[in-house]
N, C-alpha and C. Protein backbone atom coordinates (compact mmCIF):
# COMPACT_ATOMS: atom_id res chain seq x y z
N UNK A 1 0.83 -1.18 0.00
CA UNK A 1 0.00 0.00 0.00
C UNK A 1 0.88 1.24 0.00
N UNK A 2 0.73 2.06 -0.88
CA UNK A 2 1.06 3.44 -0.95
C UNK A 2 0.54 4.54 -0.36
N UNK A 3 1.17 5.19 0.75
CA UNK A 3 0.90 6.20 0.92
C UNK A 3 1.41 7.79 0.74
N UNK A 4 0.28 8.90 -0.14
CA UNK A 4 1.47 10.12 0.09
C UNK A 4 0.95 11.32 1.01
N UNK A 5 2.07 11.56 1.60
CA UNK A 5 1.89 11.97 3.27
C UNK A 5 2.03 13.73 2.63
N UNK A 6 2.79 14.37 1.47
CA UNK A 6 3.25 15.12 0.98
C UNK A 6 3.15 15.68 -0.69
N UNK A 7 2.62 16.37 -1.08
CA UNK A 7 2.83 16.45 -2.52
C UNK A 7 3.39 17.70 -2.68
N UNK A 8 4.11 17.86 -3.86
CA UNK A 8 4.59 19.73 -4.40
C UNK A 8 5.76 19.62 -3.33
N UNK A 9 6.39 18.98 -2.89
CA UNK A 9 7.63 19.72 -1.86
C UNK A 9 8.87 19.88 -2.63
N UNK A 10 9.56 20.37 -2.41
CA UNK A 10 11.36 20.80 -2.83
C UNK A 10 11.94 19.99 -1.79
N UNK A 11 13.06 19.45 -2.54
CA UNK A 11 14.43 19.29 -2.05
C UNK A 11 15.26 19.43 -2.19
N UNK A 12 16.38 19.97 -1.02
CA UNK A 12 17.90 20.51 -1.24
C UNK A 12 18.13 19.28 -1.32
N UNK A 13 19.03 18.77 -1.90
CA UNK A 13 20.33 17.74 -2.42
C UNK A 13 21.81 18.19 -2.26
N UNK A 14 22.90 18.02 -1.04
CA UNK A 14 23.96 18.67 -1.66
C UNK A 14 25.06 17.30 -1.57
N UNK A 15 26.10 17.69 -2.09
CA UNK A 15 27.19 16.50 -2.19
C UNK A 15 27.81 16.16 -0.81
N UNK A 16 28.24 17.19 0.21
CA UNK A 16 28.47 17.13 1.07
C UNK A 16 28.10 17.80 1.94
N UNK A 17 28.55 17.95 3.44
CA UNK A 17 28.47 18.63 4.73
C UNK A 17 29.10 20.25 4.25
N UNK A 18 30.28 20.19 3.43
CA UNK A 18 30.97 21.04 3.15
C UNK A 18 29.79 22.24 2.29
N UNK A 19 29.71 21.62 1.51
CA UNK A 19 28.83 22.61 0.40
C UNK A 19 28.06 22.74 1.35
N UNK A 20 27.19 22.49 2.37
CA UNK A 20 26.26 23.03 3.02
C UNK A 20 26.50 24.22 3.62
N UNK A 21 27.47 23.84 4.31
CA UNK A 21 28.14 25.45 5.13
C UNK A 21 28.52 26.26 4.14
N UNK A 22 28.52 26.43 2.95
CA UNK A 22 29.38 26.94 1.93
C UNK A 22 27.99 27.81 1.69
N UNK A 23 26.67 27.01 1.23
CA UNK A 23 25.12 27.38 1.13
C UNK A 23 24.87 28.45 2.46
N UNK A 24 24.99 27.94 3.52
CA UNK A 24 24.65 28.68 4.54
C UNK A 24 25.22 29.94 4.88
N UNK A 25 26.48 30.07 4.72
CA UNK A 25 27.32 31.40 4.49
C UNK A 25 26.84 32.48 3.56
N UNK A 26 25.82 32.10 2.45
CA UNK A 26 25.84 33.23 1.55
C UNK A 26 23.76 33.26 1.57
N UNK A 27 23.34 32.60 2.24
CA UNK A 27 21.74 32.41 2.15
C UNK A 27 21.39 31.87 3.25
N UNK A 28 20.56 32.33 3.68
CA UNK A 28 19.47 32.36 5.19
C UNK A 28 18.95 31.36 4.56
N UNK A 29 19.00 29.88 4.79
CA UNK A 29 18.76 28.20 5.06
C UNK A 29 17.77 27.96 5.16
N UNK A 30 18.19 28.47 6.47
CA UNK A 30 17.03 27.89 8.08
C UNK A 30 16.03 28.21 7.30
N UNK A 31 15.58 29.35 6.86
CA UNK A 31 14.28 30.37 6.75
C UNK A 31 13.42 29.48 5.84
N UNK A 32 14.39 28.58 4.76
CA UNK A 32 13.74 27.53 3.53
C UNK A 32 12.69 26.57 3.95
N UNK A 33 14.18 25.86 5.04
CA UNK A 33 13.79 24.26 5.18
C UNK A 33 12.57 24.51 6.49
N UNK A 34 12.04 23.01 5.86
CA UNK A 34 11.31 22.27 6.66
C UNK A 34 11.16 20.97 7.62
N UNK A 35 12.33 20.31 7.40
CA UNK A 35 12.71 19.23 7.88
C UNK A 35 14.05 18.74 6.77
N UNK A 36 14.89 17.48 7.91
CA UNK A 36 15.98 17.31 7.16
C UNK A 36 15.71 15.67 7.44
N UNK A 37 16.57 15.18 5.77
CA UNK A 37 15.93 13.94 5.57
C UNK A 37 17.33 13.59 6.18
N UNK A 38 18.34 14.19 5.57
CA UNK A 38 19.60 13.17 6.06
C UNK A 38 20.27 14.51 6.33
N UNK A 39 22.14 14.04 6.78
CA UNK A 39 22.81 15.05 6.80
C UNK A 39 22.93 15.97 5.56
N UNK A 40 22.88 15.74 4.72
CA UNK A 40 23.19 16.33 3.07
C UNK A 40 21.70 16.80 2.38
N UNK A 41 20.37 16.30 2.88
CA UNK A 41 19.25 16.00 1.92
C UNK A 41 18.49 17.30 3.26
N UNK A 42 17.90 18.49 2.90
CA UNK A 42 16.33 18.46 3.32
C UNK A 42 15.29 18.97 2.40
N UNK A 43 14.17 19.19 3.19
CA UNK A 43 12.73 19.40 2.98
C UNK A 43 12.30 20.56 2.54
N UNK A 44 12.63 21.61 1.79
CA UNK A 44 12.35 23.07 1.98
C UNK A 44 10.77 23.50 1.51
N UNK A 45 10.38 24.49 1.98
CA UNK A 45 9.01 24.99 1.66
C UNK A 45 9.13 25.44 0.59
N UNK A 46 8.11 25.16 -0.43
CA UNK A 46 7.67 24.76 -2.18
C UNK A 46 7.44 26.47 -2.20
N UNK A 47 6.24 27.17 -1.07
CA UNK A 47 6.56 28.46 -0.74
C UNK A 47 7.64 29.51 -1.49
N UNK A 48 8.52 29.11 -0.47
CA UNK A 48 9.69 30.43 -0.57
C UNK A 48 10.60 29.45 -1.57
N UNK A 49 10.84 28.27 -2.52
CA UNK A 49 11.30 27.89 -3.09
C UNK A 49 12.21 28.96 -3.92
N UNK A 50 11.16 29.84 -4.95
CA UNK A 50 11.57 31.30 -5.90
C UNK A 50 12.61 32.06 -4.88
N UNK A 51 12.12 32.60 -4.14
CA UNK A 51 12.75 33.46 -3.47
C UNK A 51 14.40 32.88 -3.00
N UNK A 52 14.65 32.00 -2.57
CA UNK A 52 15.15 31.05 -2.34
C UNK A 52 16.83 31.04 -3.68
N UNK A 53 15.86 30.63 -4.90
CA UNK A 53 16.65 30.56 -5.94
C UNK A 53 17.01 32.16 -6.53
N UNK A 54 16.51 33.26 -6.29
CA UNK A 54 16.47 34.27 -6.54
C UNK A 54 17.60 34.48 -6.06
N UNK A 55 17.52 34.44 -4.40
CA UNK A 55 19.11 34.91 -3.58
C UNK A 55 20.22 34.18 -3.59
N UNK A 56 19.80 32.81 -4.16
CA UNK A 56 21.11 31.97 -5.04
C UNK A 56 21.68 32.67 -6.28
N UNK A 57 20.57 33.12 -6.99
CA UNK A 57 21.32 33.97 -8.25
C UNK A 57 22.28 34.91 -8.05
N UNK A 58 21.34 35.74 -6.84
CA UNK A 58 22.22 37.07 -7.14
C UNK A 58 23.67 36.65 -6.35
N UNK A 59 23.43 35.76 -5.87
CA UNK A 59 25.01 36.01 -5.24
C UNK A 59 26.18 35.26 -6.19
N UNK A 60 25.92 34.50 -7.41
CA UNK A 60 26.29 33.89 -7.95
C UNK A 60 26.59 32.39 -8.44
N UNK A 61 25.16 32.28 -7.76
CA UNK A 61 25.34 30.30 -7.59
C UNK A 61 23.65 30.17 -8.19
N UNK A 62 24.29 28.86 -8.64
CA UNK A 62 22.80 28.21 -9.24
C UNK A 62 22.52 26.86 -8.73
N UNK A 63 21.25 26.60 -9.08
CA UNK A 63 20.84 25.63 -8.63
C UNK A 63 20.09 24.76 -9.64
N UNK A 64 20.03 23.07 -9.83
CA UNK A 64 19.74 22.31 -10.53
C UNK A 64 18.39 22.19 -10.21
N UNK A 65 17.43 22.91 -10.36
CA UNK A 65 15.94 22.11 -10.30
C UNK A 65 15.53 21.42 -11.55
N UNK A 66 14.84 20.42 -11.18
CA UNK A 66 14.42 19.30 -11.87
C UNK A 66 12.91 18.88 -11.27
N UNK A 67 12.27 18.69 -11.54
CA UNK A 67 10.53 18.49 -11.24
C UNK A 67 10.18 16.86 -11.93
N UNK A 68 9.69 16.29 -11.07
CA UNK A 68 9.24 14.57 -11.31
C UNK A 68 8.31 14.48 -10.43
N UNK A 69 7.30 13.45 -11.11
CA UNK A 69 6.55 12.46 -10.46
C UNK A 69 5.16 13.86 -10.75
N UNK A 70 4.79 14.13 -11.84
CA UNK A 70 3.81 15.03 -12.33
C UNK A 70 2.72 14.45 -12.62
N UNK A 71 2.38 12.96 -12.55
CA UNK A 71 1.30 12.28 -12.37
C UNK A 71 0.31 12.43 -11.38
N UNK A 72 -1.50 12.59 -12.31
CA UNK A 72 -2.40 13.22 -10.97
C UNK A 72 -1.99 12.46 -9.73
């Protein structure tokens, strides 16, 4: 049996612990997420997602979004 507890959410993905602090130094985090799946993986609000990638731009970093599982 399948259950979904969640639909529409974002996730940060990073390679390491390192890049995280690297993220956190130049963008207010905390303010995103919503829960953390692992050390490297969390939950961020679908919300402030834009905003989010906005203050990634301007400071000079991008980010890979990718969107799946678009089935009703």
């Amino acid at each position: 049996m399948n259950r979904i507890l969640h639909k529409n959410v974002a996730l940060l993905r990073v390679g390491d612990k390192g890049a995280l602090d690297e993220l956190r130094a130049v963008v207010d985090l905390d303010a995103h997420v919503l829960g953390w799946v692992s050390d490297t993986e969390a939950v961020l609000d679908p919300h402030t997602l834009k905003e989010l990638l906005m203050a990634l731009e301007a400071r000079g970093m991008s980010a890979l979004v990718r969107r799946v599982g678009q089935s009703g």
